[in-house]
N, C-alpha and C. Protein backbone atom coordinates (compact mmCIF):
# COMPACT_ATOMS: atom_id res chain seq x y z
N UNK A 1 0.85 -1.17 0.00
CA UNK A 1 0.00 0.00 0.00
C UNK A 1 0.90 1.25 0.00
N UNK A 2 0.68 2.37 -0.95
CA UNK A 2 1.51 3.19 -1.22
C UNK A 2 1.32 4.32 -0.31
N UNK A 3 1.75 5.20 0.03
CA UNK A 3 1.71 6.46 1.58
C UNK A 3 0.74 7.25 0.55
N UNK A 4 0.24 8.50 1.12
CA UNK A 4 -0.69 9.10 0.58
C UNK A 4 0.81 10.49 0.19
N UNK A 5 0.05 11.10 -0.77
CA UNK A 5 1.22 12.44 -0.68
C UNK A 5 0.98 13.48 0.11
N UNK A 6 2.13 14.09 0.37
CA UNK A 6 2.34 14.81 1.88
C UNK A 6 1.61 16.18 1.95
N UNK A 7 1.06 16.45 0.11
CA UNK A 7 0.08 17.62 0.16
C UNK A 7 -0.58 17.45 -0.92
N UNK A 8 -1.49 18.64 -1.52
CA UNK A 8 -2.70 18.52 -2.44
C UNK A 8 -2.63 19.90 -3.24
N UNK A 9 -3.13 19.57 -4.40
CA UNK A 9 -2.60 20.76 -5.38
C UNK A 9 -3.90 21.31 -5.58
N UNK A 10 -4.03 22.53 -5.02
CA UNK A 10 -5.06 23.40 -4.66
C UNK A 10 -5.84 23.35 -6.46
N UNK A 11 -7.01 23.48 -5.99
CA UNK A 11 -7.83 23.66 -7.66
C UNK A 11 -7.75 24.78 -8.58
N UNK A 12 -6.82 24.71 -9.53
CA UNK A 12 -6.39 25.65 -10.45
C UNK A 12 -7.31 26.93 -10.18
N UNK A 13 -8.68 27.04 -10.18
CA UNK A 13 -10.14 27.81 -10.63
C UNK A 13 -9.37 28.11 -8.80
N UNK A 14 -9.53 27.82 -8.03
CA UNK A 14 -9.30 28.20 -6.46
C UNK A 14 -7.77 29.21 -6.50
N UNK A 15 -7.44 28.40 -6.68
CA UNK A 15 -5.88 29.68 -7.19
C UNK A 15 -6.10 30.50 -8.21
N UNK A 16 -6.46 30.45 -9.06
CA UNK A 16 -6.45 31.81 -9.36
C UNK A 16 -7.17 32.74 -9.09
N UNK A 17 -8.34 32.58 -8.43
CA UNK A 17 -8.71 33.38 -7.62
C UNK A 17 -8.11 33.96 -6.16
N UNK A 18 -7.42 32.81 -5.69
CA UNK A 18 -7.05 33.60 -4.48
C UNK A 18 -5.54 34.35 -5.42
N UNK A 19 -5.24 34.48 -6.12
CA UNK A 19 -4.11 35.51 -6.51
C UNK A 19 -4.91 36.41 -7.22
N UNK A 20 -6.02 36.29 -7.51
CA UNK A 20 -6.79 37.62 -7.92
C UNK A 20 -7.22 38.41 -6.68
N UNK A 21 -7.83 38.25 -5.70
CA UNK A 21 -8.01 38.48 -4.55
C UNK A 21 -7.01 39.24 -4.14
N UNK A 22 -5.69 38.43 -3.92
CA UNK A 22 -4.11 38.93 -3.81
C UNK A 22 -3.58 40.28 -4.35
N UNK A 23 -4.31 40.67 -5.67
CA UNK A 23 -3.74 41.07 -6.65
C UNK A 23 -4.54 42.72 -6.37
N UNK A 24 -5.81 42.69 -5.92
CA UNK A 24 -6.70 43.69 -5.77
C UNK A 24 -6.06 44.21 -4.08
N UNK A 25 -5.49 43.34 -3.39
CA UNK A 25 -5.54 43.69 -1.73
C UNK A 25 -4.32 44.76 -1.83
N UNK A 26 -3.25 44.13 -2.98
CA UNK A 26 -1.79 44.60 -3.13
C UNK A 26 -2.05 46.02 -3.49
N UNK A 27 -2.94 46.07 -4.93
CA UNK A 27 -2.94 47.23 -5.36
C UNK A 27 -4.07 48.17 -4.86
N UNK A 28 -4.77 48.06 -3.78
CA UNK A 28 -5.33 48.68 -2.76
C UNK A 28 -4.11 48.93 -2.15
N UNK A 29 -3.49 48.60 -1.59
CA UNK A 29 -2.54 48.71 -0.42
C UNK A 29 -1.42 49.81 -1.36
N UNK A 30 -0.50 49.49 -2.04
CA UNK A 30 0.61 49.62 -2.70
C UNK A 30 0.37 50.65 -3.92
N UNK A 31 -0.85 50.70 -4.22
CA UNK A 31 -0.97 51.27 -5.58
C UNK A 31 -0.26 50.56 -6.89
N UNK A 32 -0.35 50.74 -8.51
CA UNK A 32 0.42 50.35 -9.34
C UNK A 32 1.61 50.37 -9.33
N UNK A 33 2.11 51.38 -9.01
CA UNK A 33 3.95 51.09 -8.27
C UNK A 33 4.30 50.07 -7.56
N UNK A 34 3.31 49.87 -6.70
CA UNK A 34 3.91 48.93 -5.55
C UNK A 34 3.53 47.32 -5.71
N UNK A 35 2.97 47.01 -7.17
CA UNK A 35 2.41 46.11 -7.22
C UNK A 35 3.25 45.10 -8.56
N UNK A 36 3.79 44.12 -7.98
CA UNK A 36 4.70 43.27 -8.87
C UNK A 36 4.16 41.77 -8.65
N UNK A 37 4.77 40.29 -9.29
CA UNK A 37 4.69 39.18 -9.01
C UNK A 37 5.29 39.02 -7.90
N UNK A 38 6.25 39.78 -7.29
CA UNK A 38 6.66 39.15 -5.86
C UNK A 38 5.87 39.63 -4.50
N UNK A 39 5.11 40.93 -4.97
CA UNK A 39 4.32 41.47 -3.58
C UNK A 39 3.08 40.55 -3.90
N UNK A 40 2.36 40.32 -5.26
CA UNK A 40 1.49 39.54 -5.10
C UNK A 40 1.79 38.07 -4.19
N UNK A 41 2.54 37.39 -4.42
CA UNK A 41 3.17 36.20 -4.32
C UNK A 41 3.06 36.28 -2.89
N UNK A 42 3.73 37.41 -2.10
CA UNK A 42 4.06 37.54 -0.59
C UNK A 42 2.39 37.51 -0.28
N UNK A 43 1.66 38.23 -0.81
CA UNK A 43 0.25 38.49 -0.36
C UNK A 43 -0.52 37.14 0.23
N UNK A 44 -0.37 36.56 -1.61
CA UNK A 44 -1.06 34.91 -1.59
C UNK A 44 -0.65 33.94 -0.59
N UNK A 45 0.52 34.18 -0.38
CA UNK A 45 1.76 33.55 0.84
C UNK A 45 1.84 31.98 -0.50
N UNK A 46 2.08 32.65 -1.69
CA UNK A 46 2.74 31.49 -2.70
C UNK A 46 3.72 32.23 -3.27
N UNK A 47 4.92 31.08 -3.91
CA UNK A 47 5.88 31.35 -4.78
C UNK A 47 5.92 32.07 -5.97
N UNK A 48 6.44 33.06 -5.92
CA UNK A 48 6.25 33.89 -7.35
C UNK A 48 6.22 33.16 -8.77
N UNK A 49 7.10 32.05 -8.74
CA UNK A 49 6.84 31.03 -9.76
C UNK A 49 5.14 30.96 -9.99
N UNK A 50 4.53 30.33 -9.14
CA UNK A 50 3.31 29.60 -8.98
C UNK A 50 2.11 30.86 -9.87
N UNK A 51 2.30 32.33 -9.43
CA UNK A 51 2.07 33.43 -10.08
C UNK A 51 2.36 33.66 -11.24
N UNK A 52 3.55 33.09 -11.93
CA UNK A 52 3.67 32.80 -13.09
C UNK A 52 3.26 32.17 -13.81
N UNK A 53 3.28 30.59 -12.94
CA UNK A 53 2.04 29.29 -13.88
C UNK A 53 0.97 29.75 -13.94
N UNK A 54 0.08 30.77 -13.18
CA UNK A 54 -1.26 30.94 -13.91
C UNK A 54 -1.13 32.60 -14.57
N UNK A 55 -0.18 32.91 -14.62
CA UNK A 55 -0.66 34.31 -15.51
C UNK A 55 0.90 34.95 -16.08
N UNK A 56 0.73 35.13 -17.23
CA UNK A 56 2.02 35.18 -18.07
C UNK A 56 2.34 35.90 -17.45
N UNK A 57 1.74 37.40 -17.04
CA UNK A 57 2.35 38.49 -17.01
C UNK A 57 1.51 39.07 -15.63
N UNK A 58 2.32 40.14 -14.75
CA UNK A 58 1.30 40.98 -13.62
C UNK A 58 0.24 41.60 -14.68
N UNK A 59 0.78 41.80 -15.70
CA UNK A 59 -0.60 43.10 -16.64
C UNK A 59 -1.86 42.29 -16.66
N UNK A 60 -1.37 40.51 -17.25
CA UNK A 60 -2.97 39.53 -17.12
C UNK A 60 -3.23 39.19 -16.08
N UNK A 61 -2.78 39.34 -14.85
CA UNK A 61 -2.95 39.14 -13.73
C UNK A 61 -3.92 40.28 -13.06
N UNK A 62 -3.73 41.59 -13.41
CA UNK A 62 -4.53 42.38 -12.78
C UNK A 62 -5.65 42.68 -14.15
N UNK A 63 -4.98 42.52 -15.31
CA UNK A 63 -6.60 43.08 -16.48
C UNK A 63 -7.81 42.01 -15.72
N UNK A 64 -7.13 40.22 -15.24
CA UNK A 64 -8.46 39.27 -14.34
C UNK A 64 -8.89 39.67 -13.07
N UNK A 65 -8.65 41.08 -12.50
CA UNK A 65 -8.44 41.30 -11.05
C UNK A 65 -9.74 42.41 -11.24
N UNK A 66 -9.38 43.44 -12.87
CA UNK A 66 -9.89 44.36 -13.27
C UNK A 66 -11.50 44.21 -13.52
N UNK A 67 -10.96 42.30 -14.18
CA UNK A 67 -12.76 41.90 -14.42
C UNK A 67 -13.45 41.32 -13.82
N UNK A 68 -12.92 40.69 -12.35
CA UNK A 68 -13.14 39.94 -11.33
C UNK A 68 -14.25 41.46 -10.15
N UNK A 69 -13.04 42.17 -10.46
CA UNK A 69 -14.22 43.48 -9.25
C UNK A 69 -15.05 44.02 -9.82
N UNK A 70 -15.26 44.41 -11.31
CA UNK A 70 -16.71 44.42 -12.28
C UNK A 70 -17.27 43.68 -12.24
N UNK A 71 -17.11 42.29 -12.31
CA UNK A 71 -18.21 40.89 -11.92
C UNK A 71 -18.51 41.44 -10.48
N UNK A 72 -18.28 41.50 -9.26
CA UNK A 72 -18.55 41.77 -7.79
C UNK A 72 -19.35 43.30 -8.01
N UNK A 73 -19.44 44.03 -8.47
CA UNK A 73 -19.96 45.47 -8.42
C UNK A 73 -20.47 45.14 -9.48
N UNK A 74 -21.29 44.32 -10.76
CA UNK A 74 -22.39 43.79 -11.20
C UNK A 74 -23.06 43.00 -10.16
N UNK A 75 -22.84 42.14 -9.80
CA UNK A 75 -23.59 41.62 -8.93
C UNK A 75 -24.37 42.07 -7.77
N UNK A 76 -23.35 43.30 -7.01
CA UNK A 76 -24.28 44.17 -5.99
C UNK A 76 -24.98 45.26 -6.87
N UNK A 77 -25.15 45.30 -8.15
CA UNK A 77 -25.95 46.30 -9.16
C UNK A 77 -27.35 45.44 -8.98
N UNK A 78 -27.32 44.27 -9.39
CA UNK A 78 -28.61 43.30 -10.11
C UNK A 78 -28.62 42.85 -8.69
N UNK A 79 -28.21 42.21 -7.60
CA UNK A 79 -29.07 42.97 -6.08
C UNK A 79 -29.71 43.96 -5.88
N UNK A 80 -29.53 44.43 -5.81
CA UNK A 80 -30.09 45.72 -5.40
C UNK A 80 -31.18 46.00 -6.32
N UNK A 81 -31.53 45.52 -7.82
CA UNK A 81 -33.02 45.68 -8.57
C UNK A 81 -33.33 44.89 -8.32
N UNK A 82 -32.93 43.27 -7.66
CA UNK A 82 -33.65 42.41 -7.72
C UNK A 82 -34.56 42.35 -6.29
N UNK A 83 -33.97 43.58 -5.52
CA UNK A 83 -34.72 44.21 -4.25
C UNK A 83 -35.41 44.60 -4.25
N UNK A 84 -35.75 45.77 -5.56
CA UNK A 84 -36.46 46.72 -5.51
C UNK A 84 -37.95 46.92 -5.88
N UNK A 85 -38.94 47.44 -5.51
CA UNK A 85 -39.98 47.52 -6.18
C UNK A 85 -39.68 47.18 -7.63
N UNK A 86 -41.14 46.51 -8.17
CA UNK A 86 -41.48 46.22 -9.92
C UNK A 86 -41.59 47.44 -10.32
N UNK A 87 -41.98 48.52 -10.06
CA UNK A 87 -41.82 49.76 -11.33
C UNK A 87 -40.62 50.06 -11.42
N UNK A 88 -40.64 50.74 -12.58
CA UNK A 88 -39.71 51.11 -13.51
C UNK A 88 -39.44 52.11 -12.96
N UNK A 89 -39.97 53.11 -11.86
CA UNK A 89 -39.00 54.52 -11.56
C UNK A 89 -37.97 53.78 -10.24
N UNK A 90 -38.19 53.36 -9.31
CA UNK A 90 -37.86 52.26 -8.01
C UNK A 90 -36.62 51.63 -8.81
N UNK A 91 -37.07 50.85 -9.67
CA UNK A 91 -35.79 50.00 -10.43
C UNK A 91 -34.47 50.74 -10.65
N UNK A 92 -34.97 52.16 -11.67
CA UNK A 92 -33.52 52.71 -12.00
C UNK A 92 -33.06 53.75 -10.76
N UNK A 93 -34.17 54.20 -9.69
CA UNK A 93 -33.64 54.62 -8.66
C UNK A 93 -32.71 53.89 -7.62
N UNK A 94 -33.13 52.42 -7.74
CA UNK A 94 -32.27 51.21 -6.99
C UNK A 94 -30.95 51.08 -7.62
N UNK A 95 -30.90 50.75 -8.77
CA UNK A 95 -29.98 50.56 -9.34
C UNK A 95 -28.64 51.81 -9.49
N UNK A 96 -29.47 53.15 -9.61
CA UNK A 96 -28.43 54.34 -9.98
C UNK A 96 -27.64 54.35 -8.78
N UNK A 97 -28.15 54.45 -7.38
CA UNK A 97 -28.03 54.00 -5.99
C UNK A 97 -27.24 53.59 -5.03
N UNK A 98 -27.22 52.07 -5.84
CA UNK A 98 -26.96 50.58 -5.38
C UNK A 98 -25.08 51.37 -4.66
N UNK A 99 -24.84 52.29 -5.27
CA UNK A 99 -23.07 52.42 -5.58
C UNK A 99 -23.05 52.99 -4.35
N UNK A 100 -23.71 53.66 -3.43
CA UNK A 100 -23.59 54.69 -2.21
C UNK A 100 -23.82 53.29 -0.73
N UNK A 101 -23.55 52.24 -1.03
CA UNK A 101 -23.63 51.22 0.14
C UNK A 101 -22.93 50.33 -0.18
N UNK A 102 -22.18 49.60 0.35
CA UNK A 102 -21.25 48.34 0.82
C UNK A 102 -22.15 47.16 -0.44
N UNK A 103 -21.58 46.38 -1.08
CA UNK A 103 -19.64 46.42 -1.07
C UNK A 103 -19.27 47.66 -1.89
N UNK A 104 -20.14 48.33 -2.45
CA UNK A 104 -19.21 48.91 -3.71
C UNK A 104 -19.03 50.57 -2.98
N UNK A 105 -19.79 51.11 -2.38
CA UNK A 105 -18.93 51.97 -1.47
C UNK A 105 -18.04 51.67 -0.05
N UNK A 106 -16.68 51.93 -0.62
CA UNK A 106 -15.73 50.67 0.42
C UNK A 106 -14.66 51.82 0.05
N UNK A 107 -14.03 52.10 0.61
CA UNK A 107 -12.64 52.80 0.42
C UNK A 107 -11.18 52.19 -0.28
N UNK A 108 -11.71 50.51 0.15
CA UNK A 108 -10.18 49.74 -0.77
C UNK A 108 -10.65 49.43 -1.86
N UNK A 109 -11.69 49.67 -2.32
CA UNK A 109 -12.59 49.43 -3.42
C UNK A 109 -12.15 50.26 -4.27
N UNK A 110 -12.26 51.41 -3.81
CA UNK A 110 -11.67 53.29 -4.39
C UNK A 110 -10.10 53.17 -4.81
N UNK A 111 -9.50 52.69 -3.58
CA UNK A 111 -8.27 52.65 -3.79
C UNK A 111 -7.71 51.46 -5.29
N UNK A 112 -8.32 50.45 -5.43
CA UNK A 112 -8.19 49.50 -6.38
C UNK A 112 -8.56 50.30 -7.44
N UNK A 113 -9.84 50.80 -7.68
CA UNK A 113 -10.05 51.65 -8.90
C UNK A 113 -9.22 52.47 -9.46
N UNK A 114 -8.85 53.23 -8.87
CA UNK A 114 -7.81 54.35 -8.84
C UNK A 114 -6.50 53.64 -9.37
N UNK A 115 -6.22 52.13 -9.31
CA UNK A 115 -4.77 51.82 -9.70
C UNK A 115 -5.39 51.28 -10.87
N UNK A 116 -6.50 51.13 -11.18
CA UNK A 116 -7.01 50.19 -12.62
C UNK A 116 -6.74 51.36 -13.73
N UNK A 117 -8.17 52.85 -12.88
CA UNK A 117 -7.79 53.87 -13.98
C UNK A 117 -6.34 54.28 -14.39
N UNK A 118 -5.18 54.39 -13.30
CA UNK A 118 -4.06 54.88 -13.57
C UNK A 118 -3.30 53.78 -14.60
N UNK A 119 -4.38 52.57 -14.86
CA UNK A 119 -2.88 51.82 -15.86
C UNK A 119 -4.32 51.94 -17.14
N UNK A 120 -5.10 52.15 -17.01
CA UNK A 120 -6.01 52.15 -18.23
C UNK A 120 -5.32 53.37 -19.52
N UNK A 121 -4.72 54.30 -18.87
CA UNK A 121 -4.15 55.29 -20.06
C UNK A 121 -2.54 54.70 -20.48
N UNK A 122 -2.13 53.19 -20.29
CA UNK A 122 -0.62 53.04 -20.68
C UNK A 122 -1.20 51.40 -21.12
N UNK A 123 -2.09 50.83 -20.16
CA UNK A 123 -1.96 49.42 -20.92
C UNK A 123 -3.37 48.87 -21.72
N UNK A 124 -3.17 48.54 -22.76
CA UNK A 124 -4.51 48.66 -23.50
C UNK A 124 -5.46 47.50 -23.14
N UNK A 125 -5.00 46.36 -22.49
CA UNK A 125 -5.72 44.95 -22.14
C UNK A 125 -6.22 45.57 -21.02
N UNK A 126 -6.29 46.79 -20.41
CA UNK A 126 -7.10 47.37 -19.32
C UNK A 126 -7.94 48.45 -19.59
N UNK A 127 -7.22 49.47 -20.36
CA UNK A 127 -8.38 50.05 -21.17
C UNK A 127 -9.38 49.47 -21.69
N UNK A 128 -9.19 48.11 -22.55
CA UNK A 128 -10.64 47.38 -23.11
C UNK A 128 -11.10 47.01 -21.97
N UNK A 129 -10.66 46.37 -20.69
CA UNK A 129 -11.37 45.97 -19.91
C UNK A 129 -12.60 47.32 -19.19
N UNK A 130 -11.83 48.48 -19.23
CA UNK A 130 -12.56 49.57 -18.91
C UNK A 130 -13.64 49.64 -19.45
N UNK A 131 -13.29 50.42 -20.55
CA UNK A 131 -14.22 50.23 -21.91
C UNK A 131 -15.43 49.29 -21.81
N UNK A 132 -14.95 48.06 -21.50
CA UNK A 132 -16.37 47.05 -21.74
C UNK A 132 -17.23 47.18 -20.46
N UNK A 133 -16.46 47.54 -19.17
CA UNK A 133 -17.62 47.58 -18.16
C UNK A 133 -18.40 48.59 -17.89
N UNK A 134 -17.85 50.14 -18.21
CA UNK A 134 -18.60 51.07 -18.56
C UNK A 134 -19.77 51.26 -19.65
N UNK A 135 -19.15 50.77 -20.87
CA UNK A 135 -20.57 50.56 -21.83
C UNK A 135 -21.48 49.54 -20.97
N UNK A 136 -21.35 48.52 -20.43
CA UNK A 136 -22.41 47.20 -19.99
C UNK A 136 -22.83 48.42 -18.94
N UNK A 137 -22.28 49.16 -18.32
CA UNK A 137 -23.01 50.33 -17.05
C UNK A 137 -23.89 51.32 -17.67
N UNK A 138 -23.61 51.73 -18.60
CA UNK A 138 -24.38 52.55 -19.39
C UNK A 138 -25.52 51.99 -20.34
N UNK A 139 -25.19 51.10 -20.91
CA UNK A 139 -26.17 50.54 -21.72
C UNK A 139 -27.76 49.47 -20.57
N UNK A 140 -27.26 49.14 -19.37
CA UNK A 140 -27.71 49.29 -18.53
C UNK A 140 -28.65 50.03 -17.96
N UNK A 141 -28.12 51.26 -17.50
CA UNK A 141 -28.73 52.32 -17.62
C UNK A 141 -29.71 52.68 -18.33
N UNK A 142 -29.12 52.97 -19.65
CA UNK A 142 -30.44 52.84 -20.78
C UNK A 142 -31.57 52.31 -20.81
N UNK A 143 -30.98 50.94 -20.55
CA UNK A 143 -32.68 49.81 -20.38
C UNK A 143 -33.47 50.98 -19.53
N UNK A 144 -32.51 50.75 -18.27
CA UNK A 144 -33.37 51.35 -16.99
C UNK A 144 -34.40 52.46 -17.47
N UNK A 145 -33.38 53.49 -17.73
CA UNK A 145 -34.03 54.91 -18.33
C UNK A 145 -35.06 54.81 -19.68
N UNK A 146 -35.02 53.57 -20.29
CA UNK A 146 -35.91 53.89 -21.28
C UNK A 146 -37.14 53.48 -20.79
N UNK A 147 -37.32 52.22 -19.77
CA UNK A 147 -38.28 51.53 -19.11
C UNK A 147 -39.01 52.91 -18.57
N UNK A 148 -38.51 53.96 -18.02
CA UNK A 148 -39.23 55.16 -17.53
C UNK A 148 -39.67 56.16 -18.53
N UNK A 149 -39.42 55.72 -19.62
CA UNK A 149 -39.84 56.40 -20.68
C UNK A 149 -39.12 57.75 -21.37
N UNK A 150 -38.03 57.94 -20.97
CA UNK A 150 -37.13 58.80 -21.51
C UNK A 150 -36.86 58.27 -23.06
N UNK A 151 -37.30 59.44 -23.76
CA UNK A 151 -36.84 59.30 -25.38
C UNK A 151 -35.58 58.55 -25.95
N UNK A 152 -36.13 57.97 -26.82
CA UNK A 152 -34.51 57.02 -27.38
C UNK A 152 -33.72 57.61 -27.56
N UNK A 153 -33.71 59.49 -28.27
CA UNK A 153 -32.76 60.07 -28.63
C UNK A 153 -31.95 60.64 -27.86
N UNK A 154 -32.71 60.67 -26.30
CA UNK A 154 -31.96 61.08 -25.37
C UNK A 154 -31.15 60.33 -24.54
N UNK A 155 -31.38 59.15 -24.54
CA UNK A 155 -30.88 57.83 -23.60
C UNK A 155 -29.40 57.30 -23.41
N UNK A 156 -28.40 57.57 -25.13
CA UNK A 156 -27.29 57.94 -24.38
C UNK A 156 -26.47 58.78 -23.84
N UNK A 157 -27.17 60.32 -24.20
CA UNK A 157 -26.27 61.37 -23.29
C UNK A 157 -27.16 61.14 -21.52
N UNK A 158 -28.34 60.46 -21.25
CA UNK A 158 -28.64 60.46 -20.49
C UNK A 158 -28.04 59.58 -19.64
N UNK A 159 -27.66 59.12 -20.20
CA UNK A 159 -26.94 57.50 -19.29
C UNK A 159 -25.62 58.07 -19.05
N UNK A 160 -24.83 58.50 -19.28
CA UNK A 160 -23.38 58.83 -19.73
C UNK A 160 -23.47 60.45 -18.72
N UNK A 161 -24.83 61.17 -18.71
CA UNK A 161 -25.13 62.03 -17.24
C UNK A 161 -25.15 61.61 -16.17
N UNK A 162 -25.97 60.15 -15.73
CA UNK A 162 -26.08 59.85 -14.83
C UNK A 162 -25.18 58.76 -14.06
N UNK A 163 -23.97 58.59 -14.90
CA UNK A 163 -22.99 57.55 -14.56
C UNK A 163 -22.37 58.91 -14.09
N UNK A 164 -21.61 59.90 -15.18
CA UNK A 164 -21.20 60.57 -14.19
C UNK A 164 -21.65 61.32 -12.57
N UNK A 165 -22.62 61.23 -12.77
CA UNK A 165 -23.44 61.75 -11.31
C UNK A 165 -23.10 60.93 -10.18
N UNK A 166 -23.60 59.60 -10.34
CA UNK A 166 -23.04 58.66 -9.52
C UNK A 166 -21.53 57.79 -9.21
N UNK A 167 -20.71 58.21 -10.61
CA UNK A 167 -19.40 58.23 -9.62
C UNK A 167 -18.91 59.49 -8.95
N UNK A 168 -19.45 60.34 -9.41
CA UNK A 168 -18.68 61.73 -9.12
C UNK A 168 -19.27 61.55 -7.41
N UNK A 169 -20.13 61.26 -6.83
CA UNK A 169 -21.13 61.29 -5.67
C UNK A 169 -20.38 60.14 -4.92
N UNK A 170 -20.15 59.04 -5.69
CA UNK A 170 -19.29 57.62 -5.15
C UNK A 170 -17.81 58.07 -4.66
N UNK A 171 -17.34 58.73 -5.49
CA UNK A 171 -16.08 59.47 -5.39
C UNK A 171 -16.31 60.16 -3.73
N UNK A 172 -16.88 61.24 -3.80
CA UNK A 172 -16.95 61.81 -2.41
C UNK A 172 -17.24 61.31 -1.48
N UNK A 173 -18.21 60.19 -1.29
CA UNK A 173 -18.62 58.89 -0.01
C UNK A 173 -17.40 58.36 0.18
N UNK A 174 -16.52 58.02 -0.97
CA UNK A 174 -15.27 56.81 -0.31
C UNK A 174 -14.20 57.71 0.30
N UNK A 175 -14.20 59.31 -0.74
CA UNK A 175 -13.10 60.28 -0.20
C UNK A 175 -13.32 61.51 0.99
N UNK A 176 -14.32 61.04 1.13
CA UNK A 176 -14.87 62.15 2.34
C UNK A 176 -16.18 61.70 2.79
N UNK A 177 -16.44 60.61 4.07
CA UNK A 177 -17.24 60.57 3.97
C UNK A 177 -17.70 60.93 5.57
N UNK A 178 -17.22 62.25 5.95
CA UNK A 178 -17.45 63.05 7.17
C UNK A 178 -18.53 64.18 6.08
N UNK A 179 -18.48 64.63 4.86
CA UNK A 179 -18.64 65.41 4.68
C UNK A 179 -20.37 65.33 3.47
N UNK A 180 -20.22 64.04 2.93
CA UNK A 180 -21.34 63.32 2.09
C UNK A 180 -21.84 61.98 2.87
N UNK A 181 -23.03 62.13 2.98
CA UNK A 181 -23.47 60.76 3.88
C UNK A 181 -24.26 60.14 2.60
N UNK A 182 -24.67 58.61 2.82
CA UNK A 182 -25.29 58.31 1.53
C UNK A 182 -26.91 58.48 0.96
N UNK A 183 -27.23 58.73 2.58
CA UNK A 183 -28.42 59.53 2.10
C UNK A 183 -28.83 60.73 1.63
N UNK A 184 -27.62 61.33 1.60
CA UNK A 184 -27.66 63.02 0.69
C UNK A 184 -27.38 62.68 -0.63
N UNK A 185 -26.42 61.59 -0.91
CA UNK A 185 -26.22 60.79 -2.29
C UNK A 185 -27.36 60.67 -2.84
N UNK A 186 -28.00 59.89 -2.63
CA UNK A 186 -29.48 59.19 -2.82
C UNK A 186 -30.32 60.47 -3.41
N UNK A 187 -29.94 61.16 -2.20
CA UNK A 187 -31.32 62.39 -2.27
C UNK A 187 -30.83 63.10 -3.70
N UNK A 188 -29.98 63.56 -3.92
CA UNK A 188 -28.98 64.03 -5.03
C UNK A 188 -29.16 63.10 -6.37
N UNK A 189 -29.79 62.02 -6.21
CA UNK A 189 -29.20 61.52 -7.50
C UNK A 189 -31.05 61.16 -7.62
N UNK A 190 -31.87 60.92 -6.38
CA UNK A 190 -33.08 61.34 -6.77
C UNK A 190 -33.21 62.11 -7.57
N UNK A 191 -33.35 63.74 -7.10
CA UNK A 191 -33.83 64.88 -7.33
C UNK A 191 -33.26 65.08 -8.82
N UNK A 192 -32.12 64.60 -9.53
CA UNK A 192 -31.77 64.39 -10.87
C UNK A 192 -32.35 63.52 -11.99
N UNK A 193 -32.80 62.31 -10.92
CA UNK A 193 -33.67 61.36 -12.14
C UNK A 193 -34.93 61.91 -11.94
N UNK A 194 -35.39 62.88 -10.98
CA UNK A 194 -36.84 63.03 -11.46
C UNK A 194 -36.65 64.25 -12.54
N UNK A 195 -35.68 65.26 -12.67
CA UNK A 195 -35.81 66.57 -13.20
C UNK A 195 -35.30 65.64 -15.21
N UNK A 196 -34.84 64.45 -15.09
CA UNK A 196 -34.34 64.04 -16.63
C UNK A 196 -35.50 63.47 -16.83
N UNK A 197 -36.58 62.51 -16.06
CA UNK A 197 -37.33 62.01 -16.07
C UNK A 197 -38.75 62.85 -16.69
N UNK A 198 -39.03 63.68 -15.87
CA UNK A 198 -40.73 64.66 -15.93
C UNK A 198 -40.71 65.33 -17.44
């Protein structure tokens, strides 16, 4: 009878997530400067090699980190409608919203963003990643806003208004939030969908 082996090789799909995980904590912490295969590696508490077997490069390592926290901040989006009252004004008020409460108003959340945007203007496998989650946010939107009956012709400068509204508002909750509470958010981003809305 042969001994059993002395360990177990974690499930590929399980590792690379926990070095995606790794990869978001680092560049929360460290920013894009501070973020290499060996701080990830120290993070995961694995061998920088092992960081290598699943991702050629730190750039594909964080563009999956980039699309891993857009999957998590979709998901608390389509919560939060799947909360909400059935009409159509409730829905895109839930949804425009959803961004002024946990998880997605979080400060290491902010801080991760902030290192995604800063490599989105140098590396282009992050720019597209940008690119694609903002249109799916906006086009989103749209549904929302057209369900309330806002004109087709208006629906994408309207969407592309109200994204900026709600990060610009998200922005100040994570960077000051002695000074914006999220129910002034709310109230603020109310009083805007009813004045695009009527």
């Amino acid at each position: 009878m042969s001994a059993k082996p002395a360990f177990r090789r974690a499930d590929p799909d399980l590792r690379r997530q926990s070095l995606i995980e790794a990869c978001t904590r680092v560049l929360a912490r460290l920013g894009v400067a501070g973020t290499s295969v060996r701080a990830i590696a120290q993070e995961a508490g694995v061998s920088p090699g092992l960081v290598n077997h699943y991702y050629a490069s730190v750039d594909d390592l964080v563009a999956a980190a980039y699309a891993e926290v857009g999957v998590r901040v979709d998901r608390a989006l389509e919560d939060a409608l799947c909360a909400a009252p059935l009409d159509s004004r409730a829905r895109l008020e839930a949804f425009a919203t959803a961004s002024f409460a946990p998880p997605i108003a979080d400060p290491q959340l902010l801080a991760t963003w902030i290192a995604f945007w800063g490599l989105a203007r140098s590396q282009p496998q992050i720019a597209a990643e940008h690119a694609r989650q903002y249109a799916a946010f906006r086009a989103r939107l749209e549904e929302l806003l057209a369900a309330c009956a806002v004109a087709p012709a208006k629906l994408g400068r309207a969407a592309i208004a109200v994204t900026a509204l709600i990060d610009g508002l998200w922005l100040e909750l994570c960077l000051s939030p002695d000074t914006l509470v999220p129910d002034e958010a709310r109230a603020i981003v109310r009083d805007s969908l009813d004045a695009l809305i009527s």
